[in-house]
Protein backbone atom coordinates (compact mmCIF):
# COMPACT_ATOMS: atom_id res chain seq x y z
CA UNK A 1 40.75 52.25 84.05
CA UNK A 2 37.58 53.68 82.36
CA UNK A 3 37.70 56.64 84.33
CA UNK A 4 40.79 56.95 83.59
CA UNK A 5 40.55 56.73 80.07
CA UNK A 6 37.53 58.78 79.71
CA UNK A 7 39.75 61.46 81.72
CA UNK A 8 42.47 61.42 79.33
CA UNK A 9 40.15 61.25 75.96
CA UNK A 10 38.21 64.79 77.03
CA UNK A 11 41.49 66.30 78.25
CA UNK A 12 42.89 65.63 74.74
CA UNK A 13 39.69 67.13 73.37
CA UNK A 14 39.76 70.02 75.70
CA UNK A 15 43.69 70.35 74.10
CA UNK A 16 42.50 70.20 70.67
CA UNK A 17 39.67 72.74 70.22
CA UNK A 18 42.22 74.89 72.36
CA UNK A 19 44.61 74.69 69.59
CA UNK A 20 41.93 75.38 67.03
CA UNK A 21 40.73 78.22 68.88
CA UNK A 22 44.26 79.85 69.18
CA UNK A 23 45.13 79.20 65.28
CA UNK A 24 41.65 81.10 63.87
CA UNK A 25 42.51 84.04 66.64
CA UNK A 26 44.97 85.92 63.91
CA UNK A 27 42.59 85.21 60.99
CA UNK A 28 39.82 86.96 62.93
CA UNK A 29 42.16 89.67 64.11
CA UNK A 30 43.01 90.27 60.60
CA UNK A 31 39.33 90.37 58.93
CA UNK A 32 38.38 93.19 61.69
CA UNK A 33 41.02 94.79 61.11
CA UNK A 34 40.80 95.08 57.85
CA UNK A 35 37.10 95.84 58.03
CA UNK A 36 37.99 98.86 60.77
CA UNK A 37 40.91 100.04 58.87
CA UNK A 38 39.23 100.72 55.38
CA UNK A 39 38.08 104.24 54.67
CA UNK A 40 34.31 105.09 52.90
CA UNK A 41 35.01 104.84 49.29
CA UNK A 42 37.91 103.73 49.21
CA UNK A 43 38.42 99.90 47.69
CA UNK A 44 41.18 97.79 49.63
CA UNK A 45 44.05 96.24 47.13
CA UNK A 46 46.55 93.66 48.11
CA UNK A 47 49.06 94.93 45.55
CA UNK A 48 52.20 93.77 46.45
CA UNK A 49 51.47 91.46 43.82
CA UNK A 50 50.45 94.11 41.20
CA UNK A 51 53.26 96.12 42.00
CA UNK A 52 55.79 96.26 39.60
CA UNK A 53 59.19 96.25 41.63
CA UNK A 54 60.90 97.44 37.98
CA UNK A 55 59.60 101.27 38.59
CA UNK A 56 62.16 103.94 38.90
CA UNK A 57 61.41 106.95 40.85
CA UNK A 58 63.32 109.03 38.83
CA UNK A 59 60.90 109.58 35.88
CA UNK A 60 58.55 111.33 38.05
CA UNK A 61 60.71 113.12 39.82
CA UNK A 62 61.94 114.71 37.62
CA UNK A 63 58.41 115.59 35.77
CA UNK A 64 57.36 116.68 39.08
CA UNK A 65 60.47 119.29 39.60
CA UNK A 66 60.19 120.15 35.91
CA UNK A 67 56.19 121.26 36.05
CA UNK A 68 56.72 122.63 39.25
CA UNK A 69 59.48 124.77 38.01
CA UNK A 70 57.99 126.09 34.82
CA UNK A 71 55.00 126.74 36.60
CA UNK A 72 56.43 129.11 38.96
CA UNK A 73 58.22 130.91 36.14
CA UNK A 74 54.92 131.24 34.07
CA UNK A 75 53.16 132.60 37.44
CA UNK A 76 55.91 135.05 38.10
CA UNK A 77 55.02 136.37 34.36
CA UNK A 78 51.53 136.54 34.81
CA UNK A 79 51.23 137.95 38.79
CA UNK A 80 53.92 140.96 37.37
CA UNK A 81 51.65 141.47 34.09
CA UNK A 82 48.49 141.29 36.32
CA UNK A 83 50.14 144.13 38.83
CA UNK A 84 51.11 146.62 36.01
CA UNK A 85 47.36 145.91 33.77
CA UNK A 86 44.73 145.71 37.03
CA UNK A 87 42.76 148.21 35.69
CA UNK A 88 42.82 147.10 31.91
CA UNK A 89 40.50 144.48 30.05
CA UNK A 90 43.35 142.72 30.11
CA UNK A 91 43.39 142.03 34.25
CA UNK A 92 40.52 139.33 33.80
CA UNK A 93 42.00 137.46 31.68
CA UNK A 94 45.63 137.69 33.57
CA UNK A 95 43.47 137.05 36.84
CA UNK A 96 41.81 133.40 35.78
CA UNK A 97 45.78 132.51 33.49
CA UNK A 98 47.23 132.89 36.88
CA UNK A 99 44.93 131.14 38.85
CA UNK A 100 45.09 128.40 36.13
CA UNK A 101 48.78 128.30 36.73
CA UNK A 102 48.83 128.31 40.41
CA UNK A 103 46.43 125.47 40.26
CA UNK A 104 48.54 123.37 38.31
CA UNK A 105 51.42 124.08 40.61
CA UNK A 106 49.73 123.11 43.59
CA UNK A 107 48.18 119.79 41.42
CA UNK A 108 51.71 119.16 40.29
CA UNK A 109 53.69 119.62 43.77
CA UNK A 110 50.79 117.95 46.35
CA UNK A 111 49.94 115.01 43.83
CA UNK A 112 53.61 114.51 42.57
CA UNK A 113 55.11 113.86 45.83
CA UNK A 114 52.51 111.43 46.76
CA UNK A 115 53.09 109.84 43.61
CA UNK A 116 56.91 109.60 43.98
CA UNK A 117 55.97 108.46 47.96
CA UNK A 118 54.08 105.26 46.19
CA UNK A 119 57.04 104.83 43.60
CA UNK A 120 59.68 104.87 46.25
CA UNK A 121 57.58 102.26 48.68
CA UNK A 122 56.86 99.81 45.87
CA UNK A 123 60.31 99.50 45.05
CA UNK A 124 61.39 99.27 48.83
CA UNK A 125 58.35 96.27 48.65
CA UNK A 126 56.07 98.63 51.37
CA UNK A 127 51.87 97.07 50.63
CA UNK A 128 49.88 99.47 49.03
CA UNK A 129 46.63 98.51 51.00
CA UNK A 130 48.52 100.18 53.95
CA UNK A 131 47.50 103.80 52.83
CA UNK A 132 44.40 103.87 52.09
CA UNK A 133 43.82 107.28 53.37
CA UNK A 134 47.00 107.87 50.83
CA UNK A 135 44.91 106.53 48.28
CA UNK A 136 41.56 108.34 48.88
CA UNK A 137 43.49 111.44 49.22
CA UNK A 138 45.30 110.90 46.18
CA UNK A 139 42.27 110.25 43.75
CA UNK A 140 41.00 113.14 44.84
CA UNK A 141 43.61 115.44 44.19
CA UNK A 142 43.78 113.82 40.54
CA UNK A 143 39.89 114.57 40.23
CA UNK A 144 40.46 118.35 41.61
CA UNK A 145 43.49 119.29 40.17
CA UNK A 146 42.03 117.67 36.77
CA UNK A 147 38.76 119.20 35.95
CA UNK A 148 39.62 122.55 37.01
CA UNK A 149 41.94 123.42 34.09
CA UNK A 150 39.47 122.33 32.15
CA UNK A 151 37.00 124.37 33.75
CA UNK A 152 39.24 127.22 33.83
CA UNK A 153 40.54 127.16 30.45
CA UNK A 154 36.39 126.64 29.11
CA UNK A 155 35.58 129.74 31.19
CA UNK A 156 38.91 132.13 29.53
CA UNK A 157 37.28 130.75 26.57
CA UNK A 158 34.22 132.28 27.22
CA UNK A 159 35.15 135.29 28.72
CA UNK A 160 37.24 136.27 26.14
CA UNK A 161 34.39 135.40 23.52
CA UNK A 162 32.52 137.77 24.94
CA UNK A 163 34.92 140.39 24.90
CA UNK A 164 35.61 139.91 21.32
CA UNK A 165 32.28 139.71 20.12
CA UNK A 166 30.54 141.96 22.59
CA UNK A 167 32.31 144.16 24.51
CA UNK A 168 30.22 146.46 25.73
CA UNK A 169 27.96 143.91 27.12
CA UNK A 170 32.00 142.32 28.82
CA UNK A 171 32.71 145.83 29.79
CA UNK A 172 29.27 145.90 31.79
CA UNK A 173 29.52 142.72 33.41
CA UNK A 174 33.09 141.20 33.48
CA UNK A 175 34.54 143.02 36.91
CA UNK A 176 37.56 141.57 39.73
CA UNK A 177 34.36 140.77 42.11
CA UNK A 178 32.35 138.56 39.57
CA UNK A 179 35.96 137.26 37.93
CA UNK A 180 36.99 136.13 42.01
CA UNK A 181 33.35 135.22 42.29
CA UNK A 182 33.55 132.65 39.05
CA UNK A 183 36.93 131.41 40.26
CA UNK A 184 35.43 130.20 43.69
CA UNK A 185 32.00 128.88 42.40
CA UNK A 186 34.97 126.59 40.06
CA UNK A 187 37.19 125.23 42.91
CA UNK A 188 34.11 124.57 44.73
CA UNK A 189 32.37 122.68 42.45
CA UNK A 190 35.53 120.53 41.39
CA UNK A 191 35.81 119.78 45.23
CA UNK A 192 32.18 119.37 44.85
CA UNK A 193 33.39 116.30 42.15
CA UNK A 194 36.23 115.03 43.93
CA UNK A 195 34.56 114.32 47.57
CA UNK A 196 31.45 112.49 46.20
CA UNK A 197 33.06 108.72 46.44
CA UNK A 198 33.10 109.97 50.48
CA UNK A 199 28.79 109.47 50.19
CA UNK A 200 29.43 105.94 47.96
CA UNK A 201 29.21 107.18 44.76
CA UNK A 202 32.21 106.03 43.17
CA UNK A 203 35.50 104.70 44.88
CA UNK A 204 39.13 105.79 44.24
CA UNK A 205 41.73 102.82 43.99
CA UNK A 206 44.92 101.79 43.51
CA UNK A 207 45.59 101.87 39.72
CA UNK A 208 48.13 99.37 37.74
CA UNK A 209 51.32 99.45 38.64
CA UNK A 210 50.36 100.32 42.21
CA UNK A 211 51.87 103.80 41.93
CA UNK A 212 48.63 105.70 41.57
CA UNK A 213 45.09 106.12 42.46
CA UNK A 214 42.07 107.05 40.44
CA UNK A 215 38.71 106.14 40.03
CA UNK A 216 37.78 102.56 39.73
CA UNK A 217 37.24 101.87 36.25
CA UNK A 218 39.09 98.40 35.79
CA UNK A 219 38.11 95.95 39.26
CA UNK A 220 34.65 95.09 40.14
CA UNK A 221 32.64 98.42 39.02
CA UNK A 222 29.25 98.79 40.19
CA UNK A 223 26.71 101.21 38.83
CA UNK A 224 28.23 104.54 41.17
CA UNK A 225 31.50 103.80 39.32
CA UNK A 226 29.61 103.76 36.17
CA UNK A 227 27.87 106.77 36.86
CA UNK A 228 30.59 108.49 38.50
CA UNK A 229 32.99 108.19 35.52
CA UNK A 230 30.66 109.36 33.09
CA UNK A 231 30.45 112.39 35.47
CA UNK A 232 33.71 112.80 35.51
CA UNK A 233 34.40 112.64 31.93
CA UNK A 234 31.06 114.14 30.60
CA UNK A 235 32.17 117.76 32.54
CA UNK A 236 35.79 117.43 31.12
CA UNK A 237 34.64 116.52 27.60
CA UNK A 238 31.96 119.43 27.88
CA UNK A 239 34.60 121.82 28.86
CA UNK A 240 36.63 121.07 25.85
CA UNK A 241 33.91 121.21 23.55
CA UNK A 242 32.60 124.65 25.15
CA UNK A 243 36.21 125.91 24.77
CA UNK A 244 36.95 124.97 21.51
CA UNK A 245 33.40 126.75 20.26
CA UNK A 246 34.36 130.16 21.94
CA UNK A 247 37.51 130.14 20.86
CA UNK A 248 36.52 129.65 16.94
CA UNK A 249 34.17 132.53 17.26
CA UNK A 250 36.36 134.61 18.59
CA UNK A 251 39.19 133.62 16.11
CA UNK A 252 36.42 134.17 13.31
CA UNK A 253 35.43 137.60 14.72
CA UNK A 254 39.11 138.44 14.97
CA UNK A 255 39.87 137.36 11.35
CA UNK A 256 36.85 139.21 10.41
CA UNK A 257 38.07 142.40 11.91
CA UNK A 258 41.78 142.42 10.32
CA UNK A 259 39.91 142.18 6.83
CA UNK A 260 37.80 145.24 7.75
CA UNK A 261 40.42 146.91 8.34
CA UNK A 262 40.64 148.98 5.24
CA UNK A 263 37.35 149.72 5.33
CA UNK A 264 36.89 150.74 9.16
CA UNK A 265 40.51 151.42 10.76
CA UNK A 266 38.74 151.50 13.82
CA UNK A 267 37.40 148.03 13.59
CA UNK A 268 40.65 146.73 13.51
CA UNK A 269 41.38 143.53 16.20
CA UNK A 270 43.83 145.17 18.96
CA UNK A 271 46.56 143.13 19.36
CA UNK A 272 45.85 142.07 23.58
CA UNK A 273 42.83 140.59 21.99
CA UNK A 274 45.09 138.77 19.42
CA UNK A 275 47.36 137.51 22.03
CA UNK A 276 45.01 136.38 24.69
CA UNK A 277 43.39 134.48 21.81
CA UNK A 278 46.08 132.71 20.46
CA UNK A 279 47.06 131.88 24.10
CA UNK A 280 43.65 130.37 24.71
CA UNK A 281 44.40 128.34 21.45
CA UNK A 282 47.74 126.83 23.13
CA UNK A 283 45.70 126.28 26.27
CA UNK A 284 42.89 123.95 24.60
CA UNK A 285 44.83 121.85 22.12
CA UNK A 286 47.42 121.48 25.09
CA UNK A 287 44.36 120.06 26.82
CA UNK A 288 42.84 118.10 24.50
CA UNK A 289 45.85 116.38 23.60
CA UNK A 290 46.54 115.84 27.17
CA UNK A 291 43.17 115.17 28.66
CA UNK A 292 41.34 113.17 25.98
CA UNK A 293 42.53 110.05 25.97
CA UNK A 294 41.99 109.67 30.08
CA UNK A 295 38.79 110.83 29.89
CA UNK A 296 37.60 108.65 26.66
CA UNK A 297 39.71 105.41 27.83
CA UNK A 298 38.02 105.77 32.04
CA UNK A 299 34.95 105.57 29.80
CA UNK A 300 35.59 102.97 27.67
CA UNK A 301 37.16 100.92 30.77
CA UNK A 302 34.43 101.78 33.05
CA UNK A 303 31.46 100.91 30.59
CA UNK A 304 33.73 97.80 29.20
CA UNK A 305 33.94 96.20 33.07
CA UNK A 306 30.46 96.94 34.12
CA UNK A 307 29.04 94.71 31.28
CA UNK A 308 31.36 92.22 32.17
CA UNK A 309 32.54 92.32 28.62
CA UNK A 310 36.62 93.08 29.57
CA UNK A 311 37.71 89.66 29.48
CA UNK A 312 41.47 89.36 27.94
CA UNK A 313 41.44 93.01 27.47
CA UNK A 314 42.37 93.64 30.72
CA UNK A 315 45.92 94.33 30.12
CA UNK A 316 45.38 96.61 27.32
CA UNK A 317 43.39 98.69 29.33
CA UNK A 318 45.61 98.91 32.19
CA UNK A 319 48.17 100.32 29.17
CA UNK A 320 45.78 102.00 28.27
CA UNK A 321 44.76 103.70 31.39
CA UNK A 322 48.75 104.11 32.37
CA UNK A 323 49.35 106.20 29.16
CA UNK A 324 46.19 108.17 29.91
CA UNK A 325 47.46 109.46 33.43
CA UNK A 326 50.75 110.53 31.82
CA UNK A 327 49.68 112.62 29.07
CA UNK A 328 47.25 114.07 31.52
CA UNK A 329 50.58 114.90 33.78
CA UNK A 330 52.04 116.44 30.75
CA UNK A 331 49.30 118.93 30.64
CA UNK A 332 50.55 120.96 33.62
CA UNK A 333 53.95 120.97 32.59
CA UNK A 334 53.05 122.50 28.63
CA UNK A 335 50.71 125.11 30.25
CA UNK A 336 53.19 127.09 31.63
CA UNK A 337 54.76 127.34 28.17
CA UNK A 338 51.76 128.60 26.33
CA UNK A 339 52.33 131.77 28.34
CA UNK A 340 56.22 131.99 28.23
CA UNK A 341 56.42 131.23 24.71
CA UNK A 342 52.82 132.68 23.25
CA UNK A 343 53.75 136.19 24.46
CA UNK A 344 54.49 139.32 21.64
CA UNK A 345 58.16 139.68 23.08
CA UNK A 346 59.08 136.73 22.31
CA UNK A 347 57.13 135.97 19.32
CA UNK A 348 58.89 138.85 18.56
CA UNK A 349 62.54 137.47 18.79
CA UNK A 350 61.04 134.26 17.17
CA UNK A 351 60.60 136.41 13.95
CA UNK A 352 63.97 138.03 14.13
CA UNK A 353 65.85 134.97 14.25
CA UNK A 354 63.54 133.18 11.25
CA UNK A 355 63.01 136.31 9.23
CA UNK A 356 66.86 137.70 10.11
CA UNK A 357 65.00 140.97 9.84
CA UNK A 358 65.91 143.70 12.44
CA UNK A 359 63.39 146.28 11.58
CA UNK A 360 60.20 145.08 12.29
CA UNK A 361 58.09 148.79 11.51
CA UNK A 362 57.26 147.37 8.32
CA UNK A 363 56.78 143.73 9.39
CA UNK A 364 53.20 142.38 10.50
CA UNK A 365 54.15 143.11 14.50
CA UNK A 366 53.23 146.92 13.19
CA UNK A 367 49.53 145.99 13.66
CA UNK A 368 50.52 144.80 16.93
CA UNK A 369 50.33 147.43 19.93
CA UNK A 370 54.19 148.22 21.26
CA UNK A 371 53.46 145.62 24.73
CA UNK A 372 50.94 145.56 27.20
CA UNK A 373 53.62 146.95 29.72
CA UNK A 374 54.26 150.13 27.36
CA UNK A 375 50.77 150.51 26.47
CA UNK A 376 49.98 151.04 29.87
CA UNK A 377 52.64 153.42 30.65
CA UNK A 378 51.56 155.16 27.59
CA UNK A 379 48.16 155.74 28.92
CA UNK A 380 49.14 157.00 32.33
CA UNK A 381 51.41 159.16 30.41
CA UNK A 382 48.89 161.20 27.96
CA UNK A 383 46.49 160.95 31.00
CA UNK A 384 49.03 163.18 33.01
């Protein structure tokens, strides 16, 4: 009977830790997996239960067919105006406006669909820690595709600066090699920016409501995030500011030139220089109004979360953070616009319809030069 017993207590024990064994299996399936399945940089969110299930698709659908849309109008402009004026000063400047605009359409069609993917999972209840490839990806397309309007629209700034203020000195060095040249050293180093969080400086992740991804400003920031975000900003910022300086000289030097007039007819500001100014204008307040508040609010977020200082403000920066994104969405959709609408034709048209004046010879479009398209027919014209 002992034996017996002693038999039938270490089988049940032998049952038992069996059991146990079997029950912990899943849990430690589930840890490596999730430790395999993560990518470098890349923070993994459960956010089923951040996702708001409320979200309609729609809204960014239709921003995404809208941008992409007006962008492909405004390049269409620009790639027939760069055709007809490639050996005119104007060509540089038509050369970086349509590589501005192709930019945003690629920005607007590769990060818009992945952002209507995420919309239509959450509401189907899909778990955003599933793609985090998607995720990675997707931060760095917002990085890219974000500072390199800025960029863009700082270096049309100065370029045109320069060909205001000195133009020999633009004539000598502003060519289609060194403008192609400038455009790739750009791309480059926003790529540069947007692949760093792939060597652990800085991590992209899933932003409130689960629809988007960014860097991590809000969740557990360590000191890459910090320092990442203040790179990210600090070049955006910088380009505005360096854009907004150029184009106030050149608006000076312009002004200047139109009350010189009298006294030096020759001085006189052509009226390309004009337009391509006042299109430059469009372009930074566009992206000031648009970019600003992301870049000042990842800052305040970032600095606000490191110090461990958020505490009920969490929400409000999450708001905060959502608004943000949008208005910086909003920049690649007005961009296009700065070049359909900012354009003498139509300005043209604008002044008809206001003034109700047909004959504009004695009107201020006199000082203007007929078009860029005529102008350049006139030349090869009185060349022949």
């Amino acid at each position: 009977m002992c034996i017996k017993a002693q038999w039938c207590s270490s089988h049940n024990l032998e049952m038992l830790a069996s059991q146990q064994l079997n029950s912990s299996a899943p849990d430690v399936d589930e840890r490596f997996s999730n430790q395999t399945q993560q990518a470098p940089g890349v923070v993994t969110v459960h956010c089923r239960e951040n996702m708001n299930t409320t979200t309609n698709p729609t809204v960014a659908g239709l921003s995404m067919t809208l941008g992409i849309i007006f962008n492909i109008i405004a390049l269409i402009i620009l790639a027939k105006a760069y055709a007809n004026l490639r050996k005119r000063s104007k060509a540089t400047f038509l050369l970086f406006a349509s590589s501005l605009v192709a930019t945003d359409l690629a920005g607007h069609g590769i990060a818009g669909a992945l952002v209507l993917r995420l919309y239509i999972s959450g509401t189907d209840g899909g778990l955003c820690n599933q793609s985090d490839a998607t995720c990675h990806f997707l931060g760095g397309s917002m990085v890219f595709f974000g500072l390199c309007p800025l960029f863009l629209g700082c270096i049309m700034a100065a370029e045109r600066c320069m060909g205001v203020t000195r133009p020999l000195l633009h004539a000598r060095m502003v060519c289609t090699v060194h403008t192609k040249l400038v455009l790739m050293m750009i791309w480059l180093l926003a790529l540069f920016v947007a692949l760093l969080p792939f060597f652990n400086l800085g991590t992209y992740t899933y932003q409130f409501p689960g629809t988007w991804c960014f860097i991590n400003v809000l969740d557990d920031t360590s000191l890459t995030d910090v320092i990442y975000v203040l790179l990210f900003s600090g070049l955006g910022l910088a380009a505005l500011a360096v854009a907004l300086v150029c184009n106030t000289i050149s608006g000076v030097t312009l002004v200047i030139a139109r009350l010189r007039k009298k006294k030096c007819p020759r001085r006189s500001a052509k009226s390309h220089d004009i337009e391509m100014v006042a299109q430059l204008v469009g372009i930074m307040i566009t992206s000031c109004i648009c970019w600003s508040p992301l870049l000042i609010f990842g800052l305040m977020s970032v600095i606000r979360s490191y110090s461990g200082s958020m505490g009920d403000d969490l929400e409000s920066y999450r708001t905060l953070m959502v608004m943000g994104v949008r208005l910086a969405s909003w920049n690649q959709i007005l961009d296009p616009w700065v070049y359909i609408l900012l354009r003498r034709a139509v300005l043209k048209k604008i002044y008809r319809i206001t003034t109700g004046r047909s004959d504009l010879n004695r009107s201020t479009f006199r000082r203007w030069e007929i078009s860029s398209f005529q102008n350049s027919m006139k030349s090869v014209i009185n060349r022949n």
